[in-house]
Protein backbone atom coordinates (compact mmCIF):
# COMPACT_ATOMS: atom_id res chain seq x y z
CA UNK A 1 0.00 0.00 0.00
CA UNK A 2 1.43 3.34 -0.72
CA UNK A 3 0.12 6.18 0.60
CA UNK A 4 0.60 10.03 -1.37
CA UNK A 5 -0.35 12.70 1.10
CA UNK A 6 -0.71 16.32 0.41
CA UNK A 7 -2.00 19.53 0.92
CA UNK A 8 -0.06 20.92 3.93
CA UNK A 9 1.72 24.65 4.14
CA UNK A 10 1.26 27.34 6.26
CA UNK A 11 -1.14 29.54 7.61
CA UNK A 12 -2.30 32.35 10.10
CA UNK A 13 -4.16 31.63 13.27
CA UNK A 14 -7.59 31.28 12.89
CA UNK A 15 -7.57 29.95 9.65
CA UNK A 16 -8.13 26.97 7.95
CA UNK A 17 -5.94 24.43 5.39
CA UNK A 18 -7.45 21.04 3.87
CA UNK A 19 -4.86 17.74 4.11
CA UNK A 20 -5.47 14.89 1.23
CA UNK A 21 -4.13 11.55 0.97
CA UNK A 22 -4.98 9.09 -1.32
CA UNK A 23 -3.69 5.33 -0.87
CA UNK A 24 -3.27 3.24 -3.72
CA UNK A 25 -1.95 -0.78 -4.54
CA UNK A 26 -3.10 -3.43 -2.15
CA UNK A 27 -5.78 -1.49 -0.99
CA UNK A 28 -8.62 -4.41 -0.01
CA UNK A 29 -9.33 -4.91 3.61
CA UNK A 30 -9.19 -1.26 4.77
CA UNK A 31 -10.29 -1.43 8.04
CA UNK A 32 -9.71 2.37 8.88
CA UNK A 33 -7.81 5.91 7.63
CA UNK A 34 -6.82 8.52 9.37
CA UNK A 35 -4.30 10.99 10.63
CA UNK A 36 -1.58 11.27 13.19
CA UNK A 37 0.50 14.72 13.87
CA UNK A 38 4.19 14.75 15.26
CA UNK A 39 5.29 18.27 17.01
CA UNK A 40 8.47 19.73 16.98
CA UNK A 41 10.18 17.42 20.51
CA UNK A 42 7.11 15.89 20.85
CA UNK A 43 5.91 12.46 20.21
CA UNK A 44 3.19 11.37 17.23
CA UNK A 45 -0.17 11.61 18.24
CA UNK A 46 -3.46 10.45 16.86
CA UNK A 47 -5.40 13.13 15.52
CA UNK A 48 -8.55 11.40 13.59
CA UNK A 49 -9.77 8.18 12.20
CA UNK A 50 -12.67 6.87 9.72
CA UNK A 51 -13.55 3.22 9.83
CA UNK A 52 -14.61 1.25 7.67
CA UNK A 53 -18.62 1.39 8.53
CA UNK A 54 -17.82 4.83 8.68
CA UNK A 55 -17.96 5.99 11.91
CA UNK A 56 -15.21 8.57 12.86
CA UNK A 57 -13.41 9.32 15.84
CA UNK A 58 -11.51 12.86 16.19
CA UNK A 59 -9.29 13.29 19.29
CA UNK A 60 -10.08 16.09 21.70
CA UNK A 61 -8.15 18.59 21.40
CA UNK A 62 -9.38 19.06 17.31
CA UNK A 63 -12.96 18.16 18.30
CA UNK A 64 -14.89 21.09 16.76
CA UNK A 65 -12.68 21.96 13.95
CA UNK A 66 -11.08 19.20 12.39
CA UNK A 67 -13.12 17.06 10.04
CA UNK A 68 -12.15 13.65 8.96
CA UNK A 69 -13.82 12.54 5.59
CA UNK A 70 -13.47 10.06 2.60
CA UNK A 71 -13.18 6.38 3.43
CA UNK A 72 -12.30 3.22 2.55
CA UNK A 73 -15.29 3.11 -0.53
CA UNK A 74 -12.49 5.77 -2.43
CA UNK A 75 -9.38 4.79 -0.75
CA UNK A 76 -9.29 8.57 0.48
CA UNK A 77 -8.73 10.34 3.51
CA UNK A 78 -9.59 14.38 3.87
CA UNK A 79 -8.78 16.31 6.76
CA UNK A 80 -10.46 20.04 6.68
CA UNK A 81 -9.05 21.80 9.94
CA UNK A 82 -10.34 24.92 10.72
CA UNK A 83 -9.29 27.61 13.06
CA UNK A 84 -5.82 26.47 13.65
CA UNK A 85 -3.88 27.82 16.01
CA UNK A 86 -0.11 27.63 16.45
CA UNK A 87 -0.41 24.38 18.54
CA UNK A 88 -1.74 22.77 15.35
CA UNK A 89 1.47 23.00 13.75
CA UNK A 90 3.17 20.07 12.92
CA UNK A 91 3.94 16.84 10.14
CA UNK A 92 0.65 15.35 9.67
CA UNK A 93 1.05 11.72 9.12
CA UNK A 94 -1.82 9.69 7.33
CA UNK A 95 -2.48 5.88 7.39
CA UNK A 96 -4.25 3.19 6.82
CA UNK A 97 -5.35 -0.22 8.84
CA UNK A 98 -5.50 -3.30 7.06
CA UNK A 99 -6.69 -6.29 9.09
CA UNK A 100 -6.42 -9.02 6.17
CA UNK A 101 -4.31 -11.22 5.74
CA UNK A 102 -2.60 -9.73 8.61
CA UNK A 103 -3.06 -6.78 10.67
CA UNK A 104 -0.84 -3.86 9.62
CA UNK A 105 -0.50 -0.47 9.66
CA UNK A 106 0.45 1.87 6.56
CA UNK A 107 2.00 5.70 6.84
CA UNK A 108 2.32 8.26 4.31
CA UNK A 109 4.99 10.96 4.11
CA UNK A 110 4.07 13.63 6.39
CA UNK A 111 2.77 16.81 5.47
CA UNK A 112 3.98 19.84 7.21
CA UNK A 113 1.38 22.37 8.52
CA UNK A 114 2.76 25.62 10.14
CA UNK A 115 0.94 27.90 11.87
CA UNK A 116 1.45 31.37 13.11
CA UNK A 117 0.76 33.59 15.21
């Protein structure tokens, strides 16, 4: 599976930037896609998932203005974030879950998304 993520760049506070990533190959048995962010000294965290029934999950501290969208039906993942703020800034990793024939995990190159202040 590769992944090709895109759509990153930078940004004032309070506004807004769309991430893409499209996965393409061995792309059967997606069990989820969604997004992880890395800070500068910090370690990756998740960010936003859609499964496969599509339900969606969104961590807490994007609750509000991040939207997860796409899916496994097009093998695309959106994330529209809206009023970032300079905590948002970081490389936005996005993945994908395969559970057949054996669990495993897929990551994209991150995107960078700066935001000032």
């Amino acid at each position: 599976v590769q992944l090709q993520a895109s759509g990153g760049g930078l940004v004032q506070a309070g506004g807004s930037l769309g991430l893409s990533c499209e996965a393409s190959g061995s792309i059967g048995n997606i069990n989820a896609l969604g997004w992880y962010r890395q800070a500068p000294g910090k370690e990756r965290e998740f960010v936003a998932a859609i499964f496969s029934g599509g339900r969606t999950n969104v961590t807490d501290s994007v609750k509000g203005r991040f939207t997860i969208s796409g899916g496994s039906a097009s093998n695309t993942v959106y994330l529209q974030m809206n009023s970032l703020n300079p905590e948002d800034t970081a490389l936005y990793y996005c993945y994908v879950k395969k559970i057949l024939p054996v669990p495993r995990t897929y990551w994209g190159q991150g995107t960078l998304v700066t935001v000032s202040s």
